[in-house]
PDB file of N, CA and C in Angstrom:
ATOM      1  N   UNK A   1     -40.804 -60.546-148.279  1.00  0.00           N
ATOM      2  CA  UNK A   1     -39.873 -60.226-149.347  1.00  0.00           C
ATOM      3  C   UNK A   1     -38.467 -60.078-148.788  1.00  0.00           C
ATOM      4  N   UNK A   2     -37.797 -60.065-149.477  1.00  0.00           N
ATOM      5  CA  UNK A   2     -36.155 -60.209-149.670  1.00  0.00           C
ATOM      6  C   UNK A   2     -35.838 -58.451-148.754  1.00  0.00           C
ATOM      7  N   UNK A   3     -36.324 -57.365-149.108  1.00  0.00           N
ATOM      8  CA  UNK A   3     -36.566 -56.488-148.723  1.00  0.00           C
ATOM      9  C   UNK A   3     -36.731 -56.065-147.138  1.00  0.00           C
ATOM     10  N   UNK A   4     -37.888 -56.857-146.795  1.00  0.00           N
ATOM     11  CA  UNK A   4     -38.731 -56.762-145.514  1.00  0.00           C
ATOM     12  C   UNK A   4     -37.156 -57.747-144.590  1.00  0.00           C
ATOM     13  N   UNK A   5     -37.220 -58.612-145.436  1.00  0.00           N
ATOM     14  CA  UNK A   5     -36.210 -59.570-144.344  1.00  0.00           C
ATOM     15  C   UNK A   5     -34.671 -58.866-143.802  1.00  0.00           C
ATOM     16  N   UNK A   6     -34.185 -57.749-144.750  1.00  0.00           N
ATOM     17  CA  UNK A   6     -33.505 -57.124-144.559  1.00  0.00           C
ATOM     18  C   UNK A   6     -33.447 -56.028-143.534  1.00  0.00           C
ATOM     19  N   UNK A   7     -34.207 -55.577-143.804  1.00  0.00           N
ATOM     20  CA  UNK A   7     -34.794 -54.455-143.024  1.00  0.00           C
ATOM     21  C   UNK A   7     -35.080 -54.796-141.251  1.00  0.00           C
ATOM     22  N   UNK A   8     -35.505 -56.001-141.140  1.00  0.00           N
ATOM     23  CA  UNK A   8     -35.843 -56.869-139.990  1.00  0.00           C
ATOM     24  C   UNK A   8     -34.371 -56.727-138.884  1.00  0.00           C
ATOM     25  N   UNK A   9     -33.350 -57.445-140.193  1.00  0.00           N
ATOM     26  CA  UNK A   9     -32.447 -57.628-139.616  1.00  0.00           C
ATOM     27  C   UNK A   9     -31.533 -56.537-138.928  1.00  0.00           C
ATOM     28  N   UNK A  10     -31.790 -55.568-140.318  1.00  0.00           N
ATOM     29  CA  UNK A  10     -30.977 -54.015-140.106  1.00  0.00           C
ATOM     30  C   UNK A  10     -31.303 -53.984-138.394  1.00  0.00           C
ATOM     31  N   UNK A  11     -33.038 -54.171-137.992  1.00  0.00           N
ATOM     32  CA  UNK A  11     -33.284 -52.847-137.212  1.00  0.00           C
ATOM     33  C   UNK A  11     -33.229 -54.073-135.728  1.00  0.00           C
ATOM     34  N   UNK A  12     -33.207 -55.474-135.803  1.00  0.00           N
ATOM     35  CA  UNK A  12     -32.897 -56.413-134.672  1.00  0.00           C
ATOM     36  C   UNK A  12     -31.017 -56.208-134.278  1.00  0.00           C
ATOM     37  N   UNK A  13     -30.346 -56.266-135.338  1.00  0.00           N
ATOM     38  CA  UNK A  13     -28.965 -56.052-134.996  1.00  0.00           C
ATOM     39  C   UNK A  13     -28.833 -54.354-134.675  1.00  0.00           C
ATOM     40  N   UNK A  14     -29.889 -53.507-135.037  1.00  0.00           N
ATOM     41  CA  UNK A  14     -29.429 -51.643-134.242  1.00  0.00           C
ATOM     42  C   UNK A  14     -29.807 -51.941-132.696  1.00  0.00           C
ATOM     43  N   UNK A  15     -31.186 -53.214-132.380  1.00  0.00           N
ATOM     44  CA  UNK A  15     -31.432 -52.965-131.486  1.00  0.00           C
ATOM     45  C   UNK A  15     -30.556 -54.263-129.904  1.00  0.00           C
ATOM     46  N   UNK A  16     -29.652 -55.259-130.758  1.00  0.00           N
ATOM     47  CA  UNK A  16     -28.648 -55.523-130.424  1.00  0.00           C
ATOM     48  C   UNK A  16     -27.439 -54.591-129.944  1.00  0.00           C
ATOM     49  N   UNK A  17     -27.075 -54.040-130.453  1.00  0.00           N
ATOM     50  CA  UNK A  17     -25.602 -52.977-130.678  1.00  0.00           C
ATOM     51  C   UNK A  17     -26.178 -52.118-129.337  1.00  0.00           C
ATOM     52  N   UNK A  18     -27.482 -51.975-129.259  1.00  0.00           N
ATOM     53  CA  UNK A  18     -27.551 -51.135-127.914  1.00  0.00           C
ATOM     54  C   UNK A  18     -27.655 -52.069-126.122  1.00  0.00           C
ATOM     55  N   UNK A  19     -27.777 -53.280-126.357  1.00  0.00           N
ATOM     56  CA  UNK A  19     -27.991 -53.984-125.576  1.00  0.00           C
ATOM     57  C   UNK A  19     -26.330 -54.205-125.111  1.00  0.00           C
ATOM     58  N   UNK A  20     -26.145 -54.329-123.944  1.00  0.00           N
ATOM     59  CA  UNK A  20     -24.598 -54.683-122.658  1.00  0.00           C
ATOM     60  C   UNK A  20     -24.794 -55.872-122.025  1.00  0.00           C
ATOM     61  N   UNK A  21     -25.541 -56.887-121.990  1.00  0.00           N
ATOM     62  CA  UNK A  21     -25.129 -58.236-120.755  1.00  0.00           C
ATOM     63  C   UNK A  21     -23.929 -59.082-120.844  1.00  0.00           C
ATOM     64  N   UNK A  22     -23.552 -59.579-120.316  1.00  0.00           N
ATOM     65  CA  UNK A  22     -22.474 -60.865-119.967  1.00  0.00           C
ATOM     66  C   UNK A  22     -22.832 -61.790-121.372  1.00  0.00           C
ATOM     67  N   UNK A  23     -23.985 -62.198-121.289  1.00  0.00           N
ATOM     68  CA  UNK A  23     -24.525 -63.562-121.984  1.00  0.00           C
ATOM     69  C   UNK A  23     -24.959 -62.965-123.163  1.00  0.00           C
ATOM     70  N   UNK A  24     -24.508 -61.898-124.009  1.00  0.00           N
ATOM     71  CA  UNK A  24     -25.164 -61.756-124.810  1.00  0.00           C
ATOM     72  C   UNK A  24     -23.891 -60.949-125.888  1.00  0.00           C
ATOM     73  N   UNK A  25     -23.672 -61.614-126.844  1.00  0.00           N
ATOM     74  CA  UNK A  25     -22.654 -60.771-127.735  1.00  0.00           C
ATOM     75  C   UNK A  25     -22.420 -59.837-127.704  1.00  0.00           C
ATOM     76  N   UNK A  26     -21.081 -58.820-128.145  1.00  0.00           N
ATOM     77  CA  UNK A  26     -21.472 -57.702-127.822  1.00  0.00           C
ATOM     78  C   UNK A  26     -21.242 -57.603-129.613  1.00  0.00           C
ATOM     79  N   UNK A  27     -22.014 -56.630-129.685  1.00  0.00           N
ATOM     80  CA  UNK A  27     -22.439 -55.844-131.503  1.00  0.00           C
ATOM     81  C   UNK A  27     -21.807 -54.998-131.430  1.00  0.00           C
ATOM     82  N   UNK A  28     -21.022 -54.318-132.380  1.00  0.00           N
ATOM     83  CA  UNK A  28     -20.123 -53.425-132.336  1.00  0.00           C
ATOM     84  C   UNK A  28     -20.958 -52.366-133.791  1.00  0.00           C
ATOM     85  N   UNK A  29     -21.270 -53.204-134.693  1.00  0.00           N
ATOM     86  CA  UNK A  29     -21.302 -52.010-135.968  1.00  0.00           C
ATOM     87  C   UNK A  29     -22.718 -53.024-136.442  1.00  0.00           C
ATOM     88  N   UNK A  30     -23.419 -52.012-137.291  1.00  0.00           N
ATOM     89  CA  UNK A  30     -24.163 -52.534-138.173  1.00  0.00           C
ATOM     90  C   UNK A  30     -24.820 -51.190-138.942  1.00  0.00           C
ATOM     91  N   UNK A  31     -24.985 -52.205-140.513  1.00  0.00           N
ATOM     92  CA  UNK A  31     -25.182 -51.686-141.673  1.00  0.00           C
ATOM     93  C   UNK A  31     -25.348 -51.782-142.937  1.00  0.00           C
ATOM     94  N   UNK A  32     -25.492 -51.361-143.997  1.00  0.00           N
ATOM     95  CA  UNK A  32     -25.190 -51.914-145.389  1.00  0.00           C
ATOM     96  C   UNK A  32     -24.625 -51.416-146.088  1.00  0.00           C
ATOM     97  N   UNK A  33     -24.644 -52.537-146.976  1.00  0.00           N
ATOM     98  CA  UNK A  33     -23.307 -53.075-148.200  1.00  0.00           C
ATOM     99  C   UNK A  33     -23.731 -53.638-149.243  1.00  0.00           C
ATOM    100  N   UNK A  34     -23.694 -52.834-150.627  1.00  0.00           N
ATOM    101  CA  UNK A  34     -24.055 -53.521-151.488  1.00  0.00           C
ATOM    102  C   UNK A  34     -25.505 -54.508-152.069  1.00  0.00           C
ATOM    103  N   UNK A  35     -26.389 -53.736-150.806  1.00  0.00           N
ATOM    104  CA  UNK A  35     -27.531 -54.280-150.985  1.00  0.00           C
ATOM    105  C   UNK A  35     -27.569 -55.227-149.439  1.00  0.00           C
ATOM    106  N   UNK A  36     -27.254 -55.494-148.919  1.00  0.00           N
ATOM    107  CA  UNK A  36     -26.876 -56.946-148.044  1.00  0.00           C
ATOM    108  C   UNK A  36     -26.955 -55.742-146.537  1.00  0.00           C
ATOM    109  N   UNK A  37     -26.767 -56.277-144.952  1.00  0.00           N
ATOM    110  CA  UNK A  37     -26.847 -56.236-144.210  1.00  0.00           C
ATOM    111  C   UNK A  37     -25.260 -56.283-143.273  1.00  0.00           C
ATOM    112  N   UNK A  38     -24.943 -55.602-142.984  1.00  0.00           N
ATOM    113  CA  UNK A  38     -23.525 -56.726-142.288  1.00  0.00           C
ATOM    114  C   UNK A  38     -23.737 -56.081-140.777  1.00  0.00           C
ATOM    115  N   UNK A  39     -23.424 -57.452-139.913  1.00  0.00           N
ATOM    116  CA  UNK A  39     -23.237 -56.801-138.498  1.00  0.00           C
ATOM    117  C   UNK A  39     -21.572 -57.194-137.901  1.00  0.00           C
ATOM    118  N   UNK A  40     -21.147 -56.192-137.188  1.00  0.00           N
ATOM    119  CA  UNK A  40     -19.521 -56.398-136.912  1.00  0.00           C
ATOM    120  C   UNK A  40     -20.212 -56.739-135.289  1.00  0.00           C
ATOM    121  N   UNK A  41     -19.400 -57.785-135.083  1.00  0.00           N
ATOM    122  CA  UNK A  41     -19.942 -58.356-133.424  1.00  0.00           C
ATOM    123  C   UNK A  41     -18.226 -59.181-132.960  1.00  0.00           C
ATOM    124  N   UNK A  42     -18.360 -58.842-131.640  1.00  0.00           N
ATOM    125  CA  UNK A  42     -17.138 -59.594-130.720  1.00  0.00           C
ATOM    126  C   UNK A  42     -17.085 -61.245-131.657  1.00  0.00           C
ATOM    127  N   UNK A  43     -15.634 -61.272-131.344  1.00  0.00           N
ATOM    128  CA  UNK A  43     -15.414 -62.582-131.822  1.00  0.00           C
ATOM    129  C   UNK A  43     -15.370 -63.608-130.470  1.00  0.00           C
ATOM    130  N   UNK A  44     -15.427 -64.457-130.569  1.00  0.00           N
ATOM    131  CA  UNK A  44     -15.530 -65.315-129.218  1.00  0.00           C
ATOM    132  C   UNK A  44     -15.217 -66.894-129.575  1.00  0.00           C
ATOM    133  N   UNK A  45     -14.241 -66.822-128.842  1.00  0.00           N
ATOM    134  CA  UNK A  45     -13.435 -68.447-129.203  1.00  0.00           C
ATOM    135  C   UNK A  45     -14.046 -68.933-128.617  1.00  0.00           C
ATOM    136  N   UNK A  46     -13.972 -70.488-129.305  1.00  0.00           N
ATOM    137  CA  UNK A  46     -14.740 -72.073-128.433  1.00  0.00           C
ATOM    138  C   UNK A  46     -15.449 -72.648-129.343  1.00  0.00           C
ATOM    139  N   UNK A  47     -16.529 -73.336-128.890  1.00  0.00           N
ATOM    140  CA  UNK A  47     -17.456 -74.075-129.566  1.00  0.00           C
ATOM    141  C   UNK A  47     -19.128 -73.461-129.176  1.00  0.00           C
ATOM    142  N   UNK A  48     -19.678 -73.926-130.217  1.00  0.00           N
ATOM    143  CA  UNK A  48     -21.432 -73.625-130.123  1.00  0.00           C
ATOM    144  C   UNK A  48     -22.031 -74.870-129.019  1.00  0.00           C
ATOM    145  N   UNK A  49     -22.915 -74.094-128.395  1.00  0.00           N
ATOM    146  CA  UNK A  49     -23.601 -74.708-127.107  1.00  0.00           C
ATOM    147  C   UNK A  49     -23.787 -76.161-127.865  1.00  0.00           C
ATOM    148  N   UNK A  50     -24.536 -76.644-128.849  1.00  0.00           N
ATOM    149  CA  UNK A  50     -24.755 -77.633-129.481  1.00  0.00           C
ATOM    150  C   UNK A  50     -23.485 -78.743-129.404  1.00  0.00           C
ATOM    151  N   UNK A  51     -22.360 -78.397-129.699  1.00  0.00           N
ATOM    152  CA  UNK A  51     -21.515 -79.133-129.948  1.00  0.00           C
ATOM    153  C   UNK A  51     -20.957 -79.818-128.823  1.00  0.00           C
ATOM    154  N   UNK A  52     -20.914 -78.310-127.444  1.00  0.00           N
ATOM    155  CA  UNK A  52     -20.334 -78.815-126.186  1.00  0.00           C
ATOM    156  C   UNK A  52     -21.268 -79.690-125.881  1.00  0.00           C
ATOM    157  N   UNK A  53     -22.875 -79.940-126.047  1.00  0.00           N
ATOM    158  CA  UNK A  53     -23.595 -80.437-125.326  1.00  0.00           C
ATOM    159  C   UNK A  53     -23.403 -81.828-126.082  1.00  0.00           C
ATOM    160  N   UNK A  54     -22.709 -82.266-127.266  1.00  0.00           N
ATOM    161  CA  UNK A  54     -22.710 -83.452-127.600  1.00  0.00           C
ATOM    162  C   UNK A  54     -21.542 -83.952-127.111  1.00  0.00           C
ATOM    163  N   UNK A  55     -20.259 -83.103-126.942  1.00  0.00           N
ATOM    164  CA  UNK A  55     -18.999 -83.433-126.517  1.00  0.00           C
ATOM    165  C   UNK A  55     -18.839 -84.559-125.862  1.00  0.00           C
ATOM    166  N   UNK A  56     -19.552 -84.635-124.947  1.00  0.00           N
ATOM    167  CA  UNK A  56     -19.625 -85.613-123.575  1.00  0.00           C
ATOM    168  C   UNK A  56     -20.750 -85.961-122.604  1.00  0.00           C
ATOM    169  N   UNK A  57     -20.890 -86.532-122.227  1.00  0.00           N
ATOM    170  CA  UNK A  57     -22.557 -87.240-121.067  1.00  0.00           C
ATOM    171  C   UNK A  57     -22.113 -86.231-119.865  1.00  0.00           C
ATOM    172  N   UNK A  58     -23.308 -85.346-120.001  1.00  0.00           N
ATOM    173  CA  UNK A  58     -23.264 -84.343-118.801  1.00  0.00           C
ATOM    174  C   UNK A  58     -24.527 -84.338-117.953  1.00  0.00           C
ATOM    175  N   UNK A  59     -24.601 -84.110-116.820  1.00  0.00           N
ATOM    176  CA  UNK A  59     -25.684 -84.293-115.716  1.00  0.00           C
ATOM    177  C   UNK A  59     -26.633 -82.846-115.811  1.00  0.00           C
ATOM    178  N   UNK A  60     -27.478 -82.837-115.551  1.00  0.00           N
ATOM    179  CA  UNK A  60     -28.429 -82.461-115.686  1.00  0.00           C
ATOM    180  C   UNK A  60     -28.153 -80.770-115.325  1.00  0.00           C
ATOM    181  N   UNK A  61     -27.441 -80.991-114.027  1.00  0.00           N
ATOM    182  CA  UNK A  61     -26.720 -79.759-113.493  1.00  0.00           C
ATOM    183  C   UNK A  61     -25.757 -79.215-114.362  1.00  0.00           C
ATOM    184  N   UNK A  62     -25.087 -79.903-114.511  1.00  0.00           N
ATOM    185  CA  UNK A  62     -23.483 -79.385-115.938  1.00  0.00           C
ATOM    186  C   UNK A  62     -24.921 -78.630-116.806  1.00  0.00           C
ATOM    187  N   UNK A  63     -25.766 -79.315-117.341  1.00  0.00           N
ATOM    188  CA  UNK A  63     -26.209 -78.534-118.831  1.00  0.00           C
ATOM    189  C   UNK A  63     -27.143 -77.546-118.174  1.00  0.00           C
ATOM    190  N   UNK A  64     -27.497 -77.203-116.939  1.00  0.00           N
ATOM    191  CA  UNK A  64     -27.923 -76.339-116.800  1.00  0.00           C
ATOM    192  C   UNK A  64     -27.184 -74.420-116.621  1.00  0.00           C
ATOM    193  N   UNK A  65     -26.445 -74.422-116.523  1.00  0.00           N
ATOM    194  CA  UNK A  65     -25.077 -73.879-116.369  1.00  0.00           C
ATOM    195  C   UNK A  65     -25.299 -72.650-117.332  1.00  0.00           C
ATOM    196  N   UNK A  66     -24.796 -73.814-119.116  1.00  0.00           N
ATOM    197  CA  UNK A  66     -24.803 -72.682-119.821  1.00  0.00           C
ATOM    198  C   UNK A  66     -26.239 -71.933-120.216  1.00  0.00           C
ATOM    199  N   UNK A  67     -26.929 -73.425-120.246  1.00  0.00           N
ATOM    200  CA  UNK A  67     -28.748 -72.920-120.769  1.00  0.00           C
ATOM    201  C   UNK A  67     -28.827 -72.139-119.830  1.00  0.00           C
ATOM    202  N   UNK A  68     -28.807 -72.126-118.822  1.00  0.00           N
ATOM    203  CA  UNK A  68     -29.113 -70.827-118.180  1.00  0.00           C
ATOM    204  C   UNK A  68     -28.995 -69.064-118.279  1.00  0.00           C
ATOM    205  N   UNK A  69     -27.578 -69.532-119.029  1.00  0.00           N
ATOM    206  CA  UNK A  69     -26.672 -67.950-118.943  1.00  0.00           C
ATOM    207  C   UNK A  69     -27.247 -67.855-120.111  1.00  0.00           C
ATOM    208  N   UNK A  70     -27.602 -68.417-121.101  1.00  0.00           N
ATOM    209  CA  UNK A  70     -28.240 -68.334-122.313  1.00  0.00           C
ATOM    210  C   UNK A  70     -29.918 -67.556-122.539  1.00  0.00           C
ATOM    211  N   UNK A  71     -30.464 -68.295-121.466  1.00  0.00           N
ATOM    212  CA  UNK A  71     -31.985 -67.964-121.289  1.00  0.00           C
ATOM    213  C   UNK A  71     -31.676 -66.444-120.515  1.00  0.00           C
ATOM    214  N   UNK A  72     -30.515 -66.029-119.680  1.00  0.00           N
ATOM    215  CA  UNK A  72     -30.691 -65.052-119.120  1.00  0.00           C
ATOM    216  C   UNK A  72     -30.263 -63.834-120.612  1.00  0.00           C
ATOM    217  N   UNK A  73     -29.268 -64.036-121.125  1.00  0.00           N
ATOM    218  CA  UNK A  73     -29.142 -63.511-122.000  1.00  0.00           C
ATOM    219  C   UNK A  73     -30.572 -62.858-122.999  1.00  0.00           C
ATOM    220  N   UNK A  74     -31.129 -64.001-123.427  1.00  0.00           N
ATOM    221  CA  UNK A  74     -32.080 -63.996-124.339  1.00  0.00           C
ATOM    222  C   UNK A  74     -33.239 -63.410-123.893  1.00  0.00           C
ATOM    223  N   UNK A  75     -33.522 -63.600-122.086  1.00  0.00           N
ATOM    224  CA  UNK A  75     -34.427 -62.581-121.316  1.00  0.00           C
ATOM    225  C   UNK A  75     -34.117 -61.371-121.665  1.00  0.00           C
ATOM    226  N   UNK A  76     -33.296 -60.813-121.283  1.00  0.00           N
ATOM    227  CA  UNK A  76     -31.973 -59.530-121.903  1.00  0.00           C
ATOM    228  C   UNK A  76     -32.745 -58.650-122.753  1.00  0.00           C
ATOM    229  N   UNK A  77     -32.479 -59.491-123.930  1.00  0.00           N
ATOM    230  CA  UNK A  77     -32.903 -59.414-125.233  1.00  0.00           C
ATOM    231  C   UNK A  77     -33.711 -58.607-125.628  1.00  0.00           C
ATOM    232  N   UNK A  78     -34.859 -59.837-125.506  1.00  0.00           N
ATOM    233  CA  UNK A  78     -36.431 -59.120-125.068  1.00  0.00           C
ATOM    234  C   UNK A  78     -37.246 -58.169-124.237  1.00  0.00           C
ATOM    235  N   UNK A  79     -36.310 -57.920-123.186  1.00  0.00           N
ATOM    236  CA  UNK A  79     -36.804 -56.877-122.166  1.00  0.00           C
ATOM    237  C   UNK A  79     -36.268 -55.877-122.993  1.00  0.00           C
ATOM    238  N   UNK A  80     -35.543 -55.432-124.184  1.00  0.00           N
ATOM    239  CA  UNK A  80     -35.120 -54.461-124.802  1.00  0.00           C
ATOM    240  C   UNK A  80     -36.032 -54.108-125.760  1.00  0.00           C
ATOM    241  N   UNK A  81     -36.885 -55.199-125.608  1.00  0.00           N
ATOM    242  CA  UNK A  81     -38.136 -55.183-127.398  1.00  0.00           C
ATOM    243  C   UNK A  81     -37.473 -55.697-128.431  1.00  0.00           C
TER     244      UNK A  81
END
């Protein structure tokens, strides 16, 4: 339900906002509004991994780089529950 999915989110972005790595956004606020969810998170200029990775023909090494800092991030994550 519409409900449950909310609630999900509430308590993945409380358990964001407590998490600190390099590779991993930083969350500043979260809460609700009007029924709805909102999370306040660092803004961060550039482009989405997707886009850089179409940008241009990169070697195997180049795309390992960011996937990496990404997977470390997302390890992060999960070691938080």
């Amino acid at each position: 339900s519409n409900s449950l999915g909310r609630t999900r989110l509430l308590r993945e972005a409380q358990a964001m906002a407590r998490l600190s790595h390099p590779n991993v956004i930083a969350v500043y606020d979260v809460g609700t509004h009007d029924g709805g969810v909102f999370v306040a998170m660092e803004f961060v200029r550039g482009q989405t991994l997707g886009a850089w990775s179409k940008s241009a023909t990169r070697t195997w090494r180049e795309v390992l780089v960011p996937f990496g800092q990404a997977a470390r991030g997302l390890a992060a994550a999960h070691a938080m529950g």
